[in-house]
Protein backbone atom coordinates (compact mmCIF):
# COMPACT_ATOMS: atom_id res chain seq x y z
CA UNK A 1 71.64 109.82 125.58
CA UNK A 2 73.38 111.59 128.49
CA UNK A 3 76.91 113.26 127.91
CA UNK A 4 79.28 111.22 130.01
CA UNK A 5 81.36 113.25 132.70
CA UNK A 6 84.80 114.22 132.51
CA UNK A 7 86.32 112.08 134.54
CA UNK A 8 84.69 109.32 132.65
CA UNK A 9 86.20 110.25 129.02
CA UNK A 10 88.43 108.82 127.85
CA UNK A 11 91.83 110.10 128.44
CA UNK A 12 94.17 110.74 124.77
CA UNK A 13 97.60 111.01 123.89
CA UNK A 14 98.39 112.40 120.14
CA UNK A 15 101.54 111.30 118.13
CA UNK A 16 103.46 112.90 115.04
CA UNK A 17 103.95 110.20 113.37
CA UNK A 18 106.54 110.06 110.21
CA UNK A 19 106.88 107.21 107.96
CA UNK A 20 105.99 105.33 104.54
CA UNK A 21 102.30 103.87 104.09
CA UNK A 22 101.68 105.20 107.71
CA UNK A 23 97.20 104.20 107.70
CA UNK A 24 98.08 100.74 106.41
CA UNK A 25 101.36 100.18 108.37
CA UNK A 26 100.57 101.90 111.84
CA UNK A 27 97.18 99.66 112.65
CA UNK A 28 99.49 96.63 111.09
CA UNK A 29 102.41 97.21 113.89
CA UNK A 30 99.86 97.72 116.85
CA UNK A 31 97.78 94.54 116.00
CA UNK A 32 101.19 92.24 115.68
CA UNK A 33 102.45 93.42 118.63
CA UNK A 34 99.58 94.08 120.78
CA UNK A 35 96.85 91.83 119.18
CA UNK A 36 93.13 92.84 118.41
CA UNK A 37 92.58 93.28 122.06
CA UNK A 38 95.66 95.45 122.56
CA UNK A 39 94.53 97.54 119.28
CA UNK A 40 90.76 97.96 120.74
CA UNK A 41 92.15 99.21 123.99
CA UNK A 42 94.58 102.02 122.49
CA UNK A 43 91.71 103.01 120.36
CA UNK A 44 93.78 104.56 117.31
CA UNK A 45 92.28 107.36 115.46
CA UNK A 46 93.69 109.99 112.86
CA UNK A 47 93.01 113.04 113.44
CA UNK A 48 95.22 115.08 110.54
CA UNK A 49 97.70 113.59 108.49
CA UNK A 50 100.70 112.40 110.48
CA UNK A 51 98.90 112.85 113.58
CA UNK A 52 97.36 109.73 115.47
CA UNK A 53 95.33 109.73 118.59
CA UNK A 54 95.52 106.96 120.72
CA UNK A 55 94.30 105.97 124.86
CA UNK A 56 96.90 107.32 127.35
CA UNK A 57 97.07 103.88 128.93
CA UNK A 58 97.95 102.36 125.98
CA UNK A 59 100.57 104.60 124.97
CA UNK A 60 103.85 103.14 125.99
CA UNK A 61 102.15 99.42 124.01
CA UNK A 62 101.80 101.66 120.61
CA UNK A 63 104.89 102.86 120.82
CA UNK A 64 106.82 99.74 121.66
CA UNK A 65 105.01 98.24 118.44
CA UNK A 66 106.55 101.18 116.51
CA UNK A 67 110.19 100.31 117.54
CA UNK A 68 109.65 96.60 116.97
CA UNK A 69 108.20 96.83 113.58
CA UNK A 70 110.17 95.87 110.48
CA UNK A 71 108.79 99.61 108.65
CA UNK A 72 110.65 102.62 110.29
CA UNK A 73 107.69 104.35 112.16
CA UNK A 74 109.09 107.20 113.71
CA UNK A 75 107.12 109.20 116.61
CA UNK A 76 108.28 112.62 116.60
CA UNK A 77 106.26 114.23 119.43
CA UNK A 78 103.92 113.29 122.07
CA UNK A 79 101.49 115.78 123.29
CA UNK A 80 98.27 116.12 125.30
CA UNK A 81 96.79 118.12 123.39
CA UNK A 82 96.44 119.46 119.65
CA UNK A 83 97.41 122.43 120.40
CA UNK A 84 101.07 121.36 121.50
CA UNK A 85 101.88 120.84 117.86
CA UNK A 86 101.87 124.03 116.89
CA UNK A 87 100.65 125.08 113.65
């Protein structure tokens, strides 16, 4: 299979997230909010703990879910790329 072009990828956002339970709770707060459509779309994936990836479209929908959810999921930093974390 071909590699697909750059301006086809698809475009990422990752989030520090803090928070208890954060796996279980984070795809919880995104699918009540959102539903399974709305999770499909932003595409959630951890990459290190704490740190989600999610679809730059969807962005301002994931974190909307955060603030309405019951848990306390905090987002501490948005950033294009890994590197904007720091080490």
């Amino acid at each position: 299979m071909k590699a697909l072009i750059p301006s086809h990828k698809e475009r990422k956002r990752y989030l520090l997230l803090k928070g208890n339970d954060l796996k279980k709770q984070v795809d919880s707060a995104i699918k009540d909010f959102v539903g399974s459509l709305g999770l499909a779309e932003a595409s959630p994936k951890w990459i290190k703990k704490g740190i989600l990836s999610v679809n730059r479209n969807s962005l301002d929908k994931v974190r909307a879910s955060f603030a309405v959810w019951p848990e306390k999921i905090e987002v501490l930093r948005v950033s294009g790329t890994l590197e904007g974390f720091g080490k």
